[in-house]
Protein backbone atom coordinates (compact mmCIF):
# COMPACT_ATOMS: atom_id res chain seq x y z
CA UNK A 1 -236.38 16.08 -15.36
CA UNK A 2 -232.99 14.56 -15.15
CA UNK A 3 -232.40 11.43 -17.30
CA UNK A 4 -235.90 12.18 -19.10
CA UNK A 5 -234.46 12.01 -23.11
CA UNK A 6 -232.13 8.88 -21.94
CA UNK A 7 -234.95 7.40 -19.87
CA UNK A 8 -237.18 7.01 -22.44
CA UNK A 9 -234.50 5.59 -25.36
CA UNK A 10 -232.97 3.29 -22.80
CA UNK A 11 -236.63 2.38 -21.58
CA UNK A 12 -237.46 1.55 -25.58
CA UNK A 13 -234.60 -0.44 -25.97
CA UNK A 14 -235.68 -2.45 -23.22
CA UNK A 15 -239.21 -2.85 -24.03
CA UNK A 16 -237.76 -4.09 -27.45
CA UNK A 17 -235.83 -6.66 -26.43
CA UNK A 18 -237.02 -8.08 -22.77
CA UNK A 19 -240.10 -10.43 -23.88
CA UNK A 20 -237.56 -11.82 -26.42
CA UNK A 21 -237.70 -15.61 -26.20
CA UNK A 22 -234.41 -15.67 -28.36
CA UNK A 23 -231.56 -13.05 -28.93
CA UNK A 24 -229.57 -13.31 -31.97
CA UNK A 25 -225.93 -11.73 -31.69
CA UNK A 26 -227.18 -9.72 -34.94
CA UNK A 27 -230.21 -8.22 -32.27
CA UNK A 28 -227.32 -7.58 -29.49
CA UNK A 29 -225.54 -5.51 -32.01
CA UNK A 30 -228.59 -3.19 -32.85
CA UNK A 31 -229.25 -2.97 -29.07
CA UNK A 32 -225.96 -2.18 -28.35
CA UNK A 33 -226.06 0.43 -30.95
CA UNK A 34 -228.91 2.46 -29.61
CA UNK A 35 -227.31 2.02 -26.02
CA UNK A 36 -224.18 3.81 -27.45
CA UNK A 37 -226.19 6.30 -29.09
CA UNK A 38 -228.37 7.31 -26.20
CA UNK A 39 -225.62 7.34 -23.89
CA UNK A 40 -223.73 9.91 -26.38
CA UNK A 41 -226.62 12.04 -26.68
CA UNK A 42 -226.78 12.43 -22.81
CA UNK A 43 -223.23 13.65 -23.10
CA UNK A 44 -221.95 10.58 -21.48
CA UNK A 45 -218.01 10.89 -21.69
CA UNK A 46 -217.16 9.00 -25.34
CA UNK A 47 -214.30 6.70 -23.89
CA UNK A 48 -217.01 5.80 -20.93
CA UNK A 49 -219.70 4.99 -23.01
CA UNK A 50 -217.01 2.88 -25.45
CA UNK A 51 -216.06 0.54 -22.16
CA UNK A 52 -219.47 0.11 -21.35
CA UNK A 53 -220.85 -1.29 -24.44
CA UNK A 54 -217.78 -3.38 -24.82
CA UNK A 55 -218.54 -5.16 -21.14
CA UNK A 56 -222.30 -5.52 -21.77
CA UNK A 57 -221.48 -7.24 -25.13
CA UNK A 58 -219.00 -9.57 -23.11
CA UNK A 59 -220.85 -10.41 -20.63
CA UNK A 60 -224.25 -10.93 -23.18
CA UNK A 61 -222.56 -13.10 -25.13
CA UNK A 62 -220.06 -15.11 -22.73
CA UNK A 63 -223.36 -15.37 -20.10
CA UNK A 64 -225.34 -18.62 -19.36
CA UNK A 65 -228.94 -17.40 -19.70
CA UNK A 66 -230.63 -18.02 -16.16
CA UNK A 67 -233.60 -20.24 -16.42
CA UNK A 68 -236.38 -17.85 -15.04
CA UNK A 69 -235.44 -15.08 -17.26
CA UNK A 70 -236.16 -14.87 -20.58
CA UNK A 71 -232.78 -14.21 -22.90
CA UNK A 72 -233.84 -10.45 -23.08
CA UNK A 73 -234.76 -9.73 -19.70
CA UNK A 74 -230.72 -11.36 -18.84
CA UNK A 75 -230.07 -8.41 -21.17
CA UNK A 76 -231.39 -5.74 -19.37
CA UNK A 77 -230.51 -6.99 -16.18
CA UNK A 78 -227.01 -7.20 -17.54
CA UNK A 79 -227.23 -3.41 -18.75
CA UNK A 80 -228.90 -2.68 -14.96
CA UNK A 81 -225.83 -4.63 -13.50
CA UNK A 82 -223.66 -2.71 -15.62
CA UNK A 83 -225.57 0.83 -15.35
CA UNK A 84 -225.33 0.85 -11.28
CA UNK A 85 -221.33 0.18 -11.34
CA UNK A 86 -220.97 2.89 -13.56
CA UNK A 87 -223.18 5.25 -11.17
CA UNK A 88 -220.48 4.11 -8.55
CA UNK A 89 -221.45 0.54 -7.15
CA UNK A 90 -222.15 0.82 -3.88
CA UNK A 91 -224.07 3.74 -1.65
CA UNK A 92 -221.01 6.11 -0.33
CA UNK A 93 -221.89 7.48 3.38
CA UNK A 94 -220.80 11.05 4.60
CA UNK A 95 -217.59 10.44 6.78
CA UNK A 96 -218.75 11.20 10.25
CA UNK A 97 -215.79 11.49 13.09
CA UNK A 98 -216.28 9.35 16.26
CA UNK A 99 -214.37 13.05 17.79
CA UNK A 100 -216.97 15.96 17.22
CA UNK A 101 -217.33 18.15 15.17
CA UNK A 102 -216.88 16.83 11.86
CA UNK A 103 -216.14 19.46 9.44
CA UNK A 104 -217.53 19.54 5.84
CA UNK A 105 -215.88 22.04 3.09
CA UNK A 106 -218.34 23.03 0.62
CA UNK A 107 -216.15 23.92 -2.84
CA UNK A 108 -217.47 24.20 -6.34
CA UNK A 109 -217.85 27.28 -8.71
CA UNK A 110 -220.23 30.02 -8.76
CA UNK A 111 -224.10 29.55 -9.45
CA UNK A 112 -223.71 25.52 -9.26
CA UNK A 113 -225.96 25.85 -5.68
CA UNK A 114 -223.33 25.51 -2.94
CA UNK A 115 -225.07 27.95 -0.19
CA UNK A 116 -228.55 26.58 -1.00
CA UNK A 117 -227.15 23.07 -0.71
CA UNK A 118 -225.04 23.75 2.45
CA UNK A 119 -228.35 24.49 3.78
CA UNK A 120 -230.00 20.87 2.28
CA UNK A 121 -227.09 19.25 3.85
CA UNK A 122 -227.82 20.75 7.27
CA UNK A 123 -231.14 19.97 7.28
CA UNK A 124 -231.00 16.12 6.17
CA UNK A 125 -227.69 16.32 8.84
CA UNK A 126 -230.05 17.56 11.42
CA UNK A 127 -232.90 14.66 10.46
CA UNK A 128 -230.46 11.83 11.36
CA UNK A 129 -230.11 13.36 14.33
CA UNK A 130 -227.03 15.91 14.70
CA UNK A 131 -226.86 19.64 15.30
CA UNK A 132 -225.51 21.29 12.42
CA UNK A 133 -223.72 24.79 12.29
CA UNK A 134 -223.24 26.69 8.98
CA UNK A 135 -220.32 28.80 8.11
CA UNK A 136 -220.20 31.58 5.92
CA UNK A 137 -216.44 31.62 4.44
CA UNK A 138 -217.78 33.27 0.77
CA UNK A 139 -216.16 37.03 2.18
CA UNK A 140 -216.19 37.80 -1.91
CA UNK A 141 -219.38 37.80 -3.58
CA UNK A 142 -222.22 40.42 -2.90
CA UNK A 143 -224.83 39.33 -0.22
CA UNK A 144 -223.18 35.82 -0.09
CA UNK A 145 -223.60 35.75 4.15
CA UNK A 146 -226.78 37.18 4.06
CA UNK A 147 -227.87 34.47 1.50
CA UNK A 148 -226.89 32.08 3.91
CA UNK A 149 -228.31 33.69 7.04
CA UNK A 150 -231.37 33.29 5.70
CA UNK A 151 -231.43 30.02 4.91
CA UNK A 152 -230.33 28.99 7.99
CA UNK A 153 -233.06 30.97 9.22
CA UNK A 154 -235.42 29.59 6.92
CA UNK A 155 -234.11 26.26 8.62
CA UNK A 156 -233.69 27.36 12.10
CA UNK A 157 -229.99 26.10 11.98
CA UNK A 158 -227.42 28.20 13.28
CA UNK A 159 -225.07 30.54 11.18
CA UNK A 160 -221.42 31.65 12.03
CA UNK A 161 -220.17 34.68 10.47
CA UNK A 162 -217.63 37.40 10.78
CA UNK A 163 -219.04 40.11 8.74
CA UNK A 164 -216.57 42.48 8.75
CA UNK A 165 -213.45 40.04 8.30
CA UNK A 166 -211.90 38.77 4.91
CA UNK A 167 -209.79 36.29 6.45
CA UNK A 168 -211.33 33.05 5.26
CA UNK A 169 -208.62 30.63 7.22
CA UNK A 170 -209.36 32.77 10.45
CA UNK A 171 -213.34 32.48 9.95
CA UNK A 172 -212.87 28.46 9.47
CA UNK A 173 -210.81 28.13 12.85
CA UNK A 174 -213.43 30.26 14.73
CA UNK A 175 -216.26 28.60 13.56
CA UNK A 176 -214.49 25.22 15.58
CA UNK A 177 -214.50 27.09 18.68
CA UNK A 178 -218.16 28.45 18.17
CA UNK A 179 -218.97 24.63 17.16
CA UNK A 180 -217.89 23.75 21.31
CA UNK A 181 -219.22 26.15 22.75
CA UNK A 182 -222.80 25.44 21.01
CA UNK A 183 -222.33 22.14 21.03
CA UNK A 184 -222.67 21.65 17.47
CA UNK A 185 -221.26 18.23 16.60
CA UNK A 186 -221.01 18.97 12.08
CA UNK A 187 -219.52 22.30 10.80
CA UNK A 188 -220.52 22.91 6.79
CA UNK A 189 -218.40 25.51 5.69
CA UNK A 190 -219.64 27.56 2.64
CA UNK A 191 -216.77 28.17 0.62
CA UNK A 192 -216.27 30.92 -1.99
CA UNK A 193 -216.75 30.12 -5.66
CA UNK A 194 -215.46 31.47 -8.71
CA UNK A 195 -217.13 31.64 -12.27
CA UNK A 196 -214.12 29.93 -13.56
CA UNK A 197 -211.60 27.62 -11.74
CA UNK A 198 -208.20 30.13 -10.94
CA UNK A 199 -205.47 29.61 -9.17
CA UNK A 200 -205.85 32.07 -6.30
CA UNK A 201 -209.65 30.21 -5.49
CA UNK A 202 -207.40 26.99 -5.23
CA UNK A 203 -205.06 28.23 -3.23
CA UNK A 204 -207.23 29.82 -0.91
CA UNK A 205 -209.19 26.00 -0.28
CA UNK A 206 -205.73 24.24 0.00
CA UNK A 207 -205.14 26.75 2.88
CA UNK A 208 -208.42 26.14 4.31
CA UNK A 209 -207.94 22.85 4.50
CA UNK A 210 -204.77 22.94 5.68
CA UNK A 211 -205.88 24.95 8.58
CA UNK A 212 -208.89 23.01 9.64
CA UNK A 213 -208.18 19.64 8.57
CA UNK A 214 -212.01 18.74 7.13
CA UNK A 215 -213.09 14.95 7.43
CA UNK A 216 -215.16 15.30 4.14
CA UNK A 217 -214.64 18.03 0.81
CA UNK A 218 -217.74 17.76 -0.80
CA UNK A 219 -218.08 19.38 -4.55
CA UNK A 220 -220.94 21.00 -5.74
CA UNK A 221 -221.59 20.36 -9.38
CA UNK A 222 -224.38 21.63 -11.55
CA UNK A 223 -225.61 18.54 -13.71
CA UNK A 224 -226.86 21.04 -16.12
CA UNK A 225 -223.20 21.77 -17.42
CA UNK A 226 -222.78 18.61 -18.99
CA UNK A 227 -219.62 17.57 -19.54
CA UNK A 228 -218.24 20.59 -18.38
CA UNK A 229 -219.48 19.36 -14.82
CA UNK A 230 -217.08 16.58 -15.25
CA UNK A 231 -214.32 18.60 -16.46
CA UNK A 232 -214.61 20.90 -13.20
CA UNK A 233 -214.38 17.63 -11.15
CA UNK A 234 -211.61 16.50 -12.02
CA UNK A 235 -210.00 19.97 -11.50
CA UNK A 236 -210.78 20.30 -7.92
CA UNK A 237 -209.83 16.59 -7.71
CA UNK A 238 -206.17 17.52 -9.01
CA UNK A 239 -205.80 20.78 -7.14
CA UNK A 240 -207.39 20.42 -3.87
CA UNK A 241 -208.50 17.07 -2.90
CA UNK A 242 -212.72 16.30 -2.89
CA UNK A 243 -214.31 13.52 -1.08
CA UNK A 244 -217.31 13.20 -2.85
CA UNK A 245 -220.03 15.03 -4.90
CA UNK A 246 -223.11 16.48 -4.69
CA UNK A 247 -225.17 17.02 -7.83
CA UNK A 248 -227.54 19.94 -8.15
CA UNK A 249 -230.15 20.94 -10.21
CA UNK A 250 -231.16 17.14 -11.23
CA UNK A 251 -234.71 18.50 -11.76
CA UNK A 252 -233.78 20.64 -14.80
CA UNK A 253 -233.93 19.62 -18.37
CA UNK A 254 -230.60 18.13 -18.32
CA UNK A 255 -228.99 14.69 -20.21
CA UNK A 256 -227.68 13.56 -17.04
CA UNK A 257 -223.99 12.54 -18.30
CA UNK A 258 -222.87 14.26 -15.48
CA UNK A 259 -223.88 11.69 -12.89
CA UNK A 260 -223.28 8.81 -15.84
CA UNK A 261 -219.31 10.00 -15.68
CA UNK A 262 -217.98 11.76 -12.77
CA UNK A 263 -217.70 8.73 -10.38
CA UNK A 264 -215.69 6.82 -13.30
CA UNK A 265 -213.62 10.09 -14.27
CA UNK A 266 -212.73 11.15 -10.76
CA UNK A 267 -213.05 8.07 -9.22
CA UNK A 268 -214.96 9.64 -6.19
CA UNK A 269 -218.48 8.81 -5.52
CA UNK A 270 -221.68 11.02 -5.94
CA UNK A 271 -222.63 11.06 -2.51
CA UNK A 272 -226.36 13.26 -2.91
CA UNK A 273 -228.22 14.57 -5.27
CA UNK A 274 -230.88 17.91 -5.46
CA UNK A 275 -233.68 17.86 -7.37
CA UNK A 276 -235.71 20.69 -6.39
CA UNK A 277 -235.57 24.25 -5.06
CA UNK A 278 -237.14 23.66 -2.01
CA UNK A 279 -234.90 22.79 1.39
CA UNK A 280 -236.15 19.12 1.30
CA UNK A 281 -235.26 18.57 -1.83
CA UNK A 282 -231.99 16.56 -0.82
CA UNK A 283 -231.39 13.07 -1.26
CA UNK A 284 -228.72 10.35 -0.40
CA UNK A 285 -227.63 9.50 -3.62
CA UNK A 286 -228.51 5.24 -4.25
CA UNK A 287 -226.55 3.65 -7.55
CA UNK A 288 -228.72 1.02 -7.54
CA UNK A 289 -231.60 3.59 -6.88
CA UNK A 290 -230.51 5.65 -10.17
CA UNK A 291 -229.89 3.31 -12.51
CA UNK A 292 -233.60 1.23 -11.84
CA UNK A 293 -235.32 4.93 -12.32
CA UNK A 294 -233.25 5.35 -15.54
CA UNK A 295 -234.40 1.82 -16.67
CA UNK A 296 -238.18 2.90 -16.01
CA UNK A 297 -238.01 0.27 -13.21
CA UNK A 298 -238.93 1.97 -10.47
CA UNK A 299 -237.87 3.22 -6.86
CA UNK A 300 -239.74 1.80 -4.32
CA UNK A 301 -237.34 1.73 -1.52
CA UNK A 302 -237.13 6.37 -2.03
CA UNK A 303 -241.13 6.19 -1.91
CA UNK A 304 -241.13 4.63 1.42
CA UNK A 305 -238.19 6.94 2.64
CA UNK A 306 -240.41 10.05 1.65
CA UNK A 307 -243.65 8.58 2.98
CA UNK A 308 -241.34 7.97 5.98
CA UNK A 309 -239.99 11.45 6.72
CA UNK A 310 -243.57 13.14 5.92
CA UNK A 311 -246.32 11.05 7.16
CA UNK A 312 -246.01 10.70 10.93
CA UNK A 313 -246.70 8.26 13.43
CA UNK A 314 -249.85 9.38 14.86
CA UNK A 315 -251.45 10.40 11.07
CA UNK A 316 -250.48 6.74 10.27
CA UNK A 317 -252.51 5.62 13.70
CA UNK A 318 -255.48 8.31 12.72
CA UNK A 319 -255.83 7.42 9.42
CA UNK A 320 -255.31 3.60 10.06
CA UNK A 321 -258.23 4.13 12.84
CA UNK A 322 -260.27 5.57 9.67
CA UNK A 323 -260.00 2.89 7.91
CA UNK A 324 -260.82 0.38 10.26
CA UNK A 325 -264.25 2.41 10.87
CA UNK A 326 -264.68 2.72 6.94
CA UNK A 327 -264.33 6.36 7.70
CA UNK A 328 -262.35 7.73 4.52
CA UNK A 329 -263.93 10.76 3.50
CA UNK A 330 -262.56 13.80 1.89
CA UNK A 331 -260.96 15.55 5.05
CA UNK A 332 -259.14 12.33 5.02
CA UNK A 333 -258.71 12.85 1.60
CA UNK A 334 -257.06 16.04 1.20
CA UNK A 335 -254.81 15.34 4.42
CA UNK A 336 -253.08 12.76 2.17
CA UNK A 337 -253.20 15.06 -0.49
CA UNK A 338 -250.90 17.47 1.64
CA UNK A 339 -248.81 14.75 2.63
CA UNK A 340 -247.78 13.52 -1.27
CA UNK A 341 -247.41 17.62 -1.83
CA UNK A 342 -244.41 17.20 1.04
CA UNK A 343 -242.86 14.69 -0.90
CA UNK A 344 -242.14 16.29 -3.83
CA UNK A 345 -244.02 16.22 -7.37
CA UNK A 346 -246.25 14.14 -8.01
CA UNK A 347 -244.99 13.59 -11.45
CA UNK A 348 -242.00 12.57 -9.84
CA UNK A 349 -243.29 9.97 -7.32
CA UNK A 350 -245.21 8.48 -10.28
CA UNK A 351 -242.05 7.64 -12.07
CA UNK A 352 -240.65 5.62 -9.05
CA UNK A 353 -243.50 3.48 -9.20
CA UNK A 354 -242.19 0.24 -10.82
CA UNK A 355 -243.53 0.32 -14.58
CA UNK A 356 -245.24 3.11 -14.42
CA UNK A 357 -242.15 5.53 -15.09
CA UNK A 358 -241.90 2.88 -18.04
CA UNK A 359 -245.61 4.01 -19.46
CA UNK A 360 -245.54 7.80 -18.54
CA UNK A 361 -242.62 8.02 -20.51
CA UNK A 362 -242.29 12.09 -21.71
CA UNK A 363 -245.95 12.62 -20.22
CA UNK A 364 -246.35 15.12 -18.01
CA UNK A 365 -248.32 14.93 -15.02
CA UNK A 366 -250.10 18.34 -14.16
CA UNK A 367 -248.36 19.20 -10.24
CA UNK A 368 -251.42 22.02 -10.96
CA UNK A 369 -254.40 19.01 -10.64
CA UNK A 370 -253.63 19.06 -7.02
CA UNK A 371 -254.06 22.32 -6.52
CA UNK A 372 -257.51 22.33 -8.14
CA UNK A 373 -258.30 19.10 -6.15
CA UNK A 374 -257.96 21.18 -2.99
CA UNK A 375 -259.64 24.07 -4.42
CA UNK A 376 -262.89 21.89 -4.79
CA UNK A 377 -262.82 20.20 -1.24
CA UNK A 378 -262.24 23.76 0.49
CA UNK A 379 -265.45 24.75 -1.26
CA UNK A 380 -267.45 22.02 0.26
CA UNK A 381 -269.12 21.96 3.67
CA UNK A 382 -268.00 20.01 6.83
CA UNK A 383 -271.06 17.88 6.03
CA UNK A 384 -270.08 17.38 2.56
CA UNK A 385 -266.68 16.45 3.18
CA UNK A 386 -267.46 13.57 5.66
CA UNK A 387 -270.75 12.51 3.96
CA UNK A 388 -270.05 13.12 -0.38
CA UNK A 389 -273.08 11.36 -1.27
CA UNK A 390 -274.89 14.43 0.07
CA UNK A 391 -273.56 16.29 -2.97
CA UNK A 392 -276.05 16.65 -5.35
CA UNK A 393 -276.57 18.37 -9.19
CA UNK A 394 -276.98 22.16 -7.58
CA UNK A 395 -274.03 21.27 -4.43
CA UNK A 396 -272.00 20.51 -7.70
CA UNK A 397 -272.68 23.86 -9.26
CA UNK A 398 -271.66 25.72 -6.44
CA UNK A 399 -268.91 23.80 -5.63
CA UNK A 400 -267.43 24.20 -9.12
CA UNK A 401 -268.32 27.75 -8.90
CA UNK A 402 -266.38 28.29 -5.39
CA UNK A 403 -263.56 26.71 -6.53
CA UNK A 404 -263.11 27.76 -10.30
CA UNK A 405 -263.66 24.66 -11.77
CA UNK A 406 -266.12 23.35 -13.74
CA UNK A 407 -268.77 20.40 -13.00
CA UNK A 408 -267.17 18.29 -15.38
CA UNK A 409 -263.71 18.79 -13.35
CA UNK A 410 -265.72 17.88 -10.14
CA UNK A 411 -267.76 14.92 -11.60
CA UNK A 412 -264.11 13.66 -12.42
CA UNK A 413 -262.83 13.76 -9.10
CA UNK A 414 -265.57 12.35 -7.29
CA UNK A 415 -265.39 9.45 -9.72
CA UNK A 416 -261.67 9.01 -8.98
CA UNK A 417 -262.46 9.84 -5.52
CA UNK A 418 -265.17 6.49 -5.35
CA UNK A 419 -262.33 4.55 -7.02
CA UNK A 420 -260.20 5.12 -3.79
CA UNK A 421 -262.84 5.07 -1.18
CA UNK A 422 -263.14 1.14 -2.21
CA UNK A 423 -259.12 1.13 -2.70
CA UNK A 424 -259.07 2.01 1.52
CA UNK A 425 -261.73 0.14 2.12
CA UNK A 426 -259.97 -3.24 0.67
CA UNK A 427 -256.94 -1.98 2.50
CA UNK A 428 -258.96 -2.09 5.88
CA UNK A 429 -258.04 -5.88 6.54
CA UNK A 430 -254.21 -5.08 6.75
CA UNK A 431 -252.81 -4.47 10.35
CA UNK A 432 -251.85 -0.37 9.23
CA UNK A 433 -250.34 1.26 6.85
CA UNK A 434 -246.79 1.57 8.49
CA UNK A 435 -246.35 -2.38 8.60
CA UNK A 436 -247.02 -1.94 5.30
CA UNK A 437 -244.46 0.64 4.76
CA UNK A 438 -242.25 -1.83 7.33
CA UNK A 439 -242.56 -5.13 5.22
CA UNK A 440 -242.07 -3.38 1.66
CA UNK A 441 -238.87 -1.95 3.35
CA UNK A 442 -237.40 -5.18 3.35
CA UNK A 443 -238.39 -6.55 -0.06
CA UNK A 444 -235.25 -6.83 -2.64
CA UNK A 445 -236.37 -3.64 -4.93
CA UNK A 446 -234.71 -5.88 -7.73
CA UNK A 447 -237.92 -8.15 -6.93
CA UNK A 448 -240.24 -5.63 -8.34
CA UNK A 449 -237.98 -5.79 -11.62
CA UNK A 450 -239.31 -7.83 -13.72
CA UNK A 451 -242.98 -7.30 -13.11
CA UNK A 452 -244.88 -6.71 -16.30
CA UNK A 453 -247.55 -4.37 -16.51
């Protein structure tokens, strides 16, 4: 996972130093140190990571230590200050024009994800409500329209293409025309890449921009590059202009110095990242967000958001109903189970959980447990499913048998199972589960920062 090797240093640095009653300049030093260090070995840009040790130390040593906070939890915090600034501050917003349709122009090099994430964009586009249409403008590489026919079919979202023309200025001035007839109010177009930056690639975007006029030039970078990622950046900065970036593949085994230095180097903000292969996978990318995961503090605000987009309105009302009845059994069960599968890993929805990323550290969290989780409840009856105390020593041995597990797997998740039974039952006296959802929305995720666990 993104961040993982600088996650954990950065996470043991803090651990070190934040129950400190007293912090010796000698102890800032050797903290600083390990910061620089772990920042290098992310492949952090060297003259970035030299200013940001310098302002820590500054502001560590020149700071008034606030009375509720220990003097190494005002460290850390002063790190996290520093850490989110660095990631770019503030949240940066696609540029939407108040005079339809906005136009988007997808650049970046070859293999770094830009048809897969034109199709993201779309979708999360089409979630906040407008009616996206896709343009295919790669006329170069093999199978490059079809790729993206296909996820816009995989989508249902509209595709524009010309098939038969290589005229990439003339397919970007259609597709405006095809956006009012259709009614489409946000044209992506899907650029071609190169494997290497040239000067005819360049050219070609400068006249595509030219002709069109886009409100937002968004560059796809693959955070697996490392430094090279930043190096690209501020090419396509120089030559054609970009808006913002989007950073793909954040769910590989990269060191992350990607997203640590391109909004400093270029001085234009990451504006979403991917972090999986699926279509969902798509997020608005948070500073503030980022640099509390990084610090194993948690993301409680992007939990809600997910729980948000997958569990609806009336499964919040059934389930809530459930509860009220003391009706949680396992069909219940495995309906939530589906619903934290929507959201992503489960490994990585752990980590967001304020300090719990902190203890998990490099530990993996077998995705697979789910799997055998449902396995077990499909081999139950309807009876056993609403009534689990009816599941005794022989039920066990068939269910383990139906499901390829063994009795040992299925004693443990009936035991876990009990655990949250009484977990929904406690829950019972709220008023629901989306009030819940509601009030945690508006709790200052810095609130949840110095909770010790």
């Amino acid at each position: 996972m993104a961040f993982e090797g600088l996650s954990s240093k950065l996470q043991g640095i803090a651990n070190k130093f934040r129950g400190k009653a007293r912090i010796t300049e000698s102890d800032l030093k050797e903290m600083l140190r390990e910061v620089k260090l772990a920042l290098l070995e992310a492949d952090v840009n060297y003259k970035i990571v030299k200013d940001f040790i310098a302002t820590i130390q500054e502001k560590a040593l020149g700071q008034d230590v606030l009375k509720s906070l220990t003097p190494g939890q005002q460290v850390i915090k002063i790190v996290r200050d520093e850490l989110i600034e660095l990631l770019g501050g503030t949240d940066s917003k696609i540029n939407i024009s108040p005079n339809p349709p906005t136009i988007i122009m997808m650049v970046g090099l070859q293999g770094s994800g830009k048809t897969t994430t034109s199709g993201k964009l779309a979708n999360i586009l089409r979630k906040q409500g407008k009616k996206p249409l896709l343009v295919a403008c790669d006329v170069y590489r093999p199978a490059a329209i079809k790729q993206l026919q296909v996820v816009g079919a995989q989508l249902n979202i509209p595709v524009y293409a010309e098939e038969n023309s290589k005229d990439v200025v003339r397919i970007a001035r259609n597709s405006i025309e095809e956006a009012y007839k259709k009614l489409n109010d946000v044209i992506i177009l899907d650029t071609a890449g190169r494997l290497q930056i040239d000067e005819v690639l360049m050219n070609e975007l400068k006249d595509v921009k030219s002709a069109v006029k886009p409100h937002e030039i968004l560059l796809v970078v693959d955070s697996m590059t490392g430094q090279e990622a930043v190096n690209v950046a501020e090419t396509f900065k120089d030559s054609v202009g970009i808006d913002g970036l989007i950073l793909t593949k954040l769910d590989g085994d990269t060191r992350g110095g990607a997203a640590l230095s391109v909004k400093k180097v270029t001085g234009r903000p990451i504006k979403y990242i991917a972090t999986g292969e699926k279509m969902n996978d798509i997020e608005e990318f948070h500073p503030d967000r980022m640099a509390q995961r990084i610090l194993g503090m948690g993301d409680v605000l992007s939990i809600i958001e997910k729980a948000e987009e997958t569990i609806s309105a009336e499964e919040a009302e059934k389930l809530e109903e459930q509860l009220r009845k003391n009706r949680f059994d396992l069909d219940d069960y495995l309906t939530q189970l589906k619903q934290i599968k929507k959201m992503g890993s489960f490994s990585s929805i752990l980590k967001m959980i304020p300090g719990l990323g902190s203890k998990l550290g490099d530990v993996k969290v077998d995705d697979k447990e789910l799997l055998r989780i449902e396995s077990m409840i499909y081999s139950m009856t309807k009876e056993e499913r609403r009534n689990p105390k009816v599941i005794n020593g022989q039920r066990r041995l068939r269910i383990a048998k139906g499901s390829g597990t063994t009795v040992e797997q299925l004693n443990k998740f009936m035991k876990s199972f009990e655990m949250t039974q009484k977990m929904m039952k406690e829950m019972k006296s709220e008023k629901g589960m989306r009030k819940m959802m509601k009030n945690l929305k508006g709790v200052d995720p810095s609130a949840f920062n110095d909770m010790k666990f």
